[in-house]
Protein backbone atom coordinates (compact mmCIF):
# COMPACT_ATOMS: atom_id res chain seq x y z
CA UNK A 1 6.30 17.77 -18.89
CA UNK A 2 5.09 15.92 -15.22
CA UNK A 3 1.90 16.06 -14.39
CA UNK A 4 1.49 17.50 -10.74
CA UNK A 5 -2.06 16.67 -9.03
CA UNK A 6 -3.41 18.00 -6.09
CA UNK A 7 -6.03 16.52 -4.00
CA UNK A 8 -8.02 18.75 -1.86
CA UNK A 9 -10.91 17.24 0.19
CA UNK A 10 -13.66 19.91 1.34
CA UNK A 11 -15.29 18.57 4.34
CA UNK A 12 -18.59 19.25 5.33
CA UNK A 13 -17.76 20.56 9.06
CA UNK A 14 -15.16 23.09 7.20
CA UNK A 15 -12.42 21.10 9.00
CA UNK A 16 -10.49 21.83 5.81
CA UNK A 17 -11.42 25.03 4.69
CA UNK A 18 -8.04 26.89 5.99
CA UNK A 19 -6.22 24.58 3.01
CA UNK A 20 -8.25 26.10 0.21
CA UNK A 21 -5.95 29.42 0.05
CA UNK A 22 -2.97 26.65 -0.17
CA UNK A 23 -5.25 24.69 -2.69
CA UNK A 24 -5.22 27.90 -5.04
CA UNK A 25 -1.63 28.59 -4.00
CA UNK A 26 -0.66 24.86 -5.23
CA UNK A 27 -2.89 24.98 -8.62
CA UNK A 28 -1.38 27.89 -9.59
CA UNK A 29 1.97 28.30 -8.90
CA UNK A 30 2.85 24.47 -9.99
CA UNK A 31 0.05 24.37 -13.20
CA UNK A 32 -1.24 21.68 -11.12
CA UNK A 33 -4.34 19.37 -12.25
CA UNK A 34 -7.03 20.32 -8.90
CA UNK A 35 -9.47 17.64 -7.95
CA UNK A 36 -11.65 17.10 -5.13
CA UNK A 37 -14.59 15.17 -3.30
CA UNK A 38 -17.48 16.56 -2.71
CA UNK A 39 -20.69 15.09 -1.03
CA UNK A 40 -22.91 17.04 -2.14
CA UNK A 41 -22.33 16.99 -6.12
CA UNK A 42 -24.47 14.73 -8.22
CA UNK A 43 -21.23 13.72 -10.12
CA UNK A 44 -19.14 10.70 -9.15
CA UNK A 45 -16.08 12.72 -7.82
CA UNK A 46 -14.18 9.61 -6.31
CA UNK A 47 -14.18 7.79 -10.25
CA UNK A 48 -12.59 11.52 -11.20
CA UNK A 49 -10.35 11.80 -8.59
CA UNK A 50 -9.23 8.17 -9.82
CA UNK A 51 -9.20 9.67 -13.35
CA UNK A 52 -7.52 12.01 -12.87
CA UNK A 53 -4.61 11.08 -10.84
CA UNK A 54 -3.99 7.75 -13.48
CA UNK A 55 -1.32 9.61 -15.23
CA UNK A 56 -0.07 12.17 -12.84
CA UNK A 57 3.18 11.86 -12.08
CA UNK A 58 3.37 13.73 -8.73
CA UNK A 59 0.10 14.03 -6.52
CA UNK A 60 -0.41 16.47 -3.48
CA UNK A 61 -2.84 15.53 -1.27
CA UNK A 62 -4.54 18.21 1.33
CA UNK A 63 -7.19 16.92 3.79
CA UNK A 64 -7.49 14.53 6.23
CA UNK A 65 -5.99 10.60 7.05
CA UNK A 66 -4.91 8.31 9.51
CA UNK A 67 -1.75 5.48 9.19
CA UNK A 68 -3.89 3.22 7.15
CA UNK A 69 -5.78 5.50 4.88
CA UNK A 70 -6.12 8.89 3.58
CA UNK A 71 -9.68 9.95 3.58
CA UNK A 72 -11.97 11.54 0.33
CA UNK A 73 -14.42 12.40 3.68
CA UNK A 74 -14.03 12.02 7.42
CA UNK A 75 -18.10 12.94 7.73
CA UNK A 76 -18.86 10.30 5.03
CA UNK A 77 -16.22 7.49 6.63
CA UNK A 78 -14.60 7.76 2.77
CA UNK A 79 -11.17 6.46 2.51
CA UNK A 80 -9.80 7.33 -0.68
CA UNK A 81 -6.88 5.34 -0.43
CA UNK A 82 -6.11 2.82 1.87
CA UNK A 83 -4.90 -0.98 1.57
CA UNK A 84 -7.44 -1.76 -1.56
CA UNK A 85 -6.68 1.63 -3.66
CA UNK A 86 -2.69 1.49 -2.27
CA UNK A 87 -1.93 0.26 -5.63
CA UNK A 88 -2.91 3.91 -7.37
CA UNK A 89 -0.18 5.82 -5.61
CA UNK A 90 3.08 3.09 -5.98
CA UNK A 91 4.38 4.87 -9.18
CA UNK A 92 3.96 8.34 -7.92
CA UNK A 93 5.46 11.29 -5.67
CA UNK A 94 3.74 11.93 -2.82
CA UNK A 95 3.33 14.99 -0.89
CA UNK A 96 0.48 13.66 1.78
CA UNK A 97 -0.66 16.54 3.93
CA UNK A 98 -2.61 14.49 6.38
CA UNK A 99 -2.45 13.12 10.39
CA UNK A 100 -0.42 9.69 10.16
CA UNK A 101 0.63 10.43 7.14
CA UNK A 102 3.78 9.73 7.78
CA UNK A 103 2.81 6.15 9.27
CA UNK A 104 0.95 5.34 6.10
CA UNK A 105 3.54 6.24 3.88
CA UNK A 106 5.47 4.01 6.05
CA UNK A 107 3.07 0.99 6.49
CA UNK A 108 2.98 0.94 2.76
CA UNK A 109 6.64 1.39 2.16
CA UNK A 110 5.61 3.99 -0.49
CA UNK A 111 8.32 5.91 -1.96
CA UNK A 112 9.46 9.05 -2.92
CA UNK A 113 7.04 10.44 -0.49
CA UNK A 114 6.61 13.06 2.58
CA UNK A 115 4.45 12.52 5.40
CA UNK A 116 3.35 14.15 8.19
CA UNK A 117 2.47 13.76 12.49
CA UNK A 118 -0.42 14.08 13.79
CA UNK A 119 -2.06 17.70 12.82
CA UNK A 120 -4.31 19.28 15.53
CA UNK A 121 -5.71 21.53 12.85
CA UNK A 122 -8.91 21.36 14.69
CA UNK A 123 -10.54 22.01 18.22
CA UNK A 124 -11.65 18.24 18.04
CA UNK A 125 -8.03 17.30 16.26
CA UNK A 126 -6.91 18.81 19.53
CA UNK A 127 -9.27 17.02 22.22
CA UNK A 128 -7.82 13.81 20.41
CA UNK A 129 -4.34 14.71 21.35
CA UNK A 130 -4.45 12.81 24.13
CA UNK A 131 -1.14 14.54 25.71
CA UNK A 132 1.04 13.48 22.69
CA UNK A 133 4.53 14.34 22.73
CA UNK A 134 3.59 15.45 26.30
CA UNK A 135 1.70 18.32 25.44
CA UNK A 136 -1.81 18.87 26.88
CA UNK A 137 -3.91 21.17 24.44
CA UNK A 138 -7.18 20.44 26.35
CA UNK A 139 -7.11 24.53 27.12
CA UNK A 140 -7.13 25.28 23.02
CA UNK A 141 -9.20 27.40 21.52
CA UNK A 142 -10.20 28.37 18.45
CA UNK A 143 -7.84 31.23 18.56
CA UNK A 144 -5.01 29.14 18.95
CA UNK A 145 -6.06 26.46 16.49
CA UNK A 146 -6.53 29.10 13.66
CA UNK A 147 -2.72 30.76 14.87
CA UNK A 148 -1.07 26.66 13.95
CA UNK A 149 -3.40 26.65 10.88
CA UNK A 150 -1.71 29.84 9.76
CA UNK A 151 1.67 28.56 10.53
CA UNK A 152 1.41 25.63 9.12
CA UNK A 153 0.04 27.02 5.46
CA UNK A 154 2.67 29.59 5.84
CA UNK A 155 5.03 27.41 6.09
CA UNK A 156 4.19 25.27 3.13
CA UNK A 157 3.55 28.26 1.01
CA UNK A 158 6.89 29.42 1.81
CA UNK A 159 8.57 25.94 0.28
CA UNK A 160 6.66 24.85 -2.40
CA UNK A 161 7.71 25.68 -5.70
CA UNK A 162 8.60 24.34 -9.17
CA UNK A 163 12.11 23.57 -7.88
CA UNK A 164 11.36 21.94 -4.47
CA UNK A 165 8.16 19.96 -6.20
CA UNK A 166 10.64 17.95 -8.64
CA UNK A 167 13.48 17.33 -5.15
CA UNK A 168 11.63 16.00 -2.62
CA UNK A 169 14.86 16.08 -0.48
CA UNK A 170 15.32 19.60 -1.15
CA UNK A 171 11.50 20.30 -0.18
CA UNK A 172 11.90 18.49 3.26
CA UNK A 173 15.02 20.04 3.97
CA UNK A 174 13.66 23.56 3.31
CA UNK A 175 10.38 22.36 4.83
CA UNK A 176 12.73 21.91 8.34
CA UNK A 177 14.05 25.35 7.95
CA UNK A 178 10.78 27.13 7.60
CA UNK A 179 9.40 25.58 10.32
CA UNK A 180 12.20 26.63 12.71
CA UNK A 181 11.30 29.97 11.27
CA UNK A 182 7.63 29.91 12.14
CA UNK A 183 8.47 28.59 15.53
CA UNK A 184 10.58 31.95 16.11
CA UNK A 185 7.55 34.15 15.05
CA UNK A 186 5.63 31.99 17.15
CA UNK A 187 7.74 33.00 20.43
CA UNK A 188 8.62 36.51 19.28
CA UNK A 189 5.12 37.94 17.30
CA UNK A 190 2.28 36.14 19.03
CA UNK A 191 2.58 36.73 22.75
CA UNK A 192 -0.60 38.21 22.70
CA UNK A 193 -1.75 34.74 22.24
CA UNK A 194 -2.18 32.90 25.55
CA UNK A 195 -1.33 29.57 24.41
CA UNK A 196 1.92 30.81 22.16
CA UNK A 197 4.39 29.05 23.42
CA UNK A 198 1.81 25.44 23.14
CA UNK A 199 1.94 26.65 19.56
CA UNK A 200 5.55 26.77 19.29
CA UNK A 201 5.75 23.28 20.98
CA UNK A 202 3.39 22.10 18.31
CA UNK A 203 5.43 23.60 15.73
CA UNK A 204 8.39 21.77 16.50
CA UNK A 205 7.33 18.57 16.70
CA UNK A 206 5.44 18.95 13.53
CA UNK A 207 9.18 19.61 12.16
CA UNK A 208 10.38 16.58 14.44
CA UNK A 209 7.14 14.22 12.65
CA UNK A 210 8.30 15.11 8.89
CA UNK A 211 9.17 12.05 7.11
CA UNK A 212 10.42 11.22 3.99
CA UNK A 213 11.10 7.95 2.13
């Protein structure tokens, strides 16, 4: 039976607290191993999170990264892996919830792997924006923020299962078609939201980002 690991990194500023319902989601409904880093525990969590993932065939990852490394804590400047640790995930498949992830997976030519865009899953997420894909979101809120975070775990709830986990090919493609889904209840349920349609937008180049190699 293949080991499924998932990585969930609890940051200090909450930043990733809207994951932890996905977190439980993931544990349970694939038997997955949960690990995660925590600043504040007197245990070495990084050496566990090492540990633990030795063996795993297929590790999730939830939290936050950049195109050259995937972070144990943003607050603590902790890259978890990145071009020294690279090594740990070459045997494995990879399900990278992260910004860049996509570029990482691509800068290390990992494979059997999904990455993502650029996340604004945050206020300051979206003051770093910086007009990508020509959207400003310099007028988001925490309102809006919290109606992307919902989409997005809705989303991924909505896909991952026992059958998707083991076809990564199957996962992205139903990963595309839930998307387009959320980006319809985006423009139909949520005009009370006054950014809605920004949301949509966001939505479907979060579709448009998904990579897989």
């Amino acid at each position: 039976m293949s080991k499924i690991v998932c990585i969930y990194s609890q940051e200090k500023d909450g930043s990733t607290d809207f994951l932890k319902p996905l977190y439980d989601y993931i544990c349970t409904t694939l038997s997955a191993e949960g690990v995660g880093y925590d600043a504040d525990s007197e245990e070495d969590t990084v050496s566990k999170i090492y540990d633990t993932i030795t063996d795993a065939d297929t590790l999730i990852f939830l939290g936050h990264g950049n195109s050259k490394g995937l972070y144990a804590s943003v607050q603590d400047n902790f890259e978890l892996f990145n071009e020294t640790s690279i090594f740990r995930l070459t045997d494995k498949s990879l399900f990278l919830l992260a910004c860049r992830s996509a570029d990482f997976i691509r800068k290390f030519s990992l494979k059997n792997a999904i990455g993502f865009g650029h996340l604004p899953t945050s206020v300051e997420d979206a003051n770093h924006w910086h007009n990508e894909h020509d959207i400003s979101l310099n007028d988001f809120s925490e309102d809006d923020i919290k109606l992307y975070n919902d989409a997005l775990v809705a989303i991924l709830r909505n896909v991952i299962n026992s059958e998707t986990i083991s076809d990564f090919h199957l996962l992205y493609n139903r990963l595309k078609l839930q998307t387009s889904v959320e980006i319809v209840n985006s423009l139909i349920l949520h005009t009370d939201n006054s950014n809605y349609r920004k949301v949509a937008d966001l939505l479907f180049y979060l579709q448009k980002d998904i990579r897989i190699q």
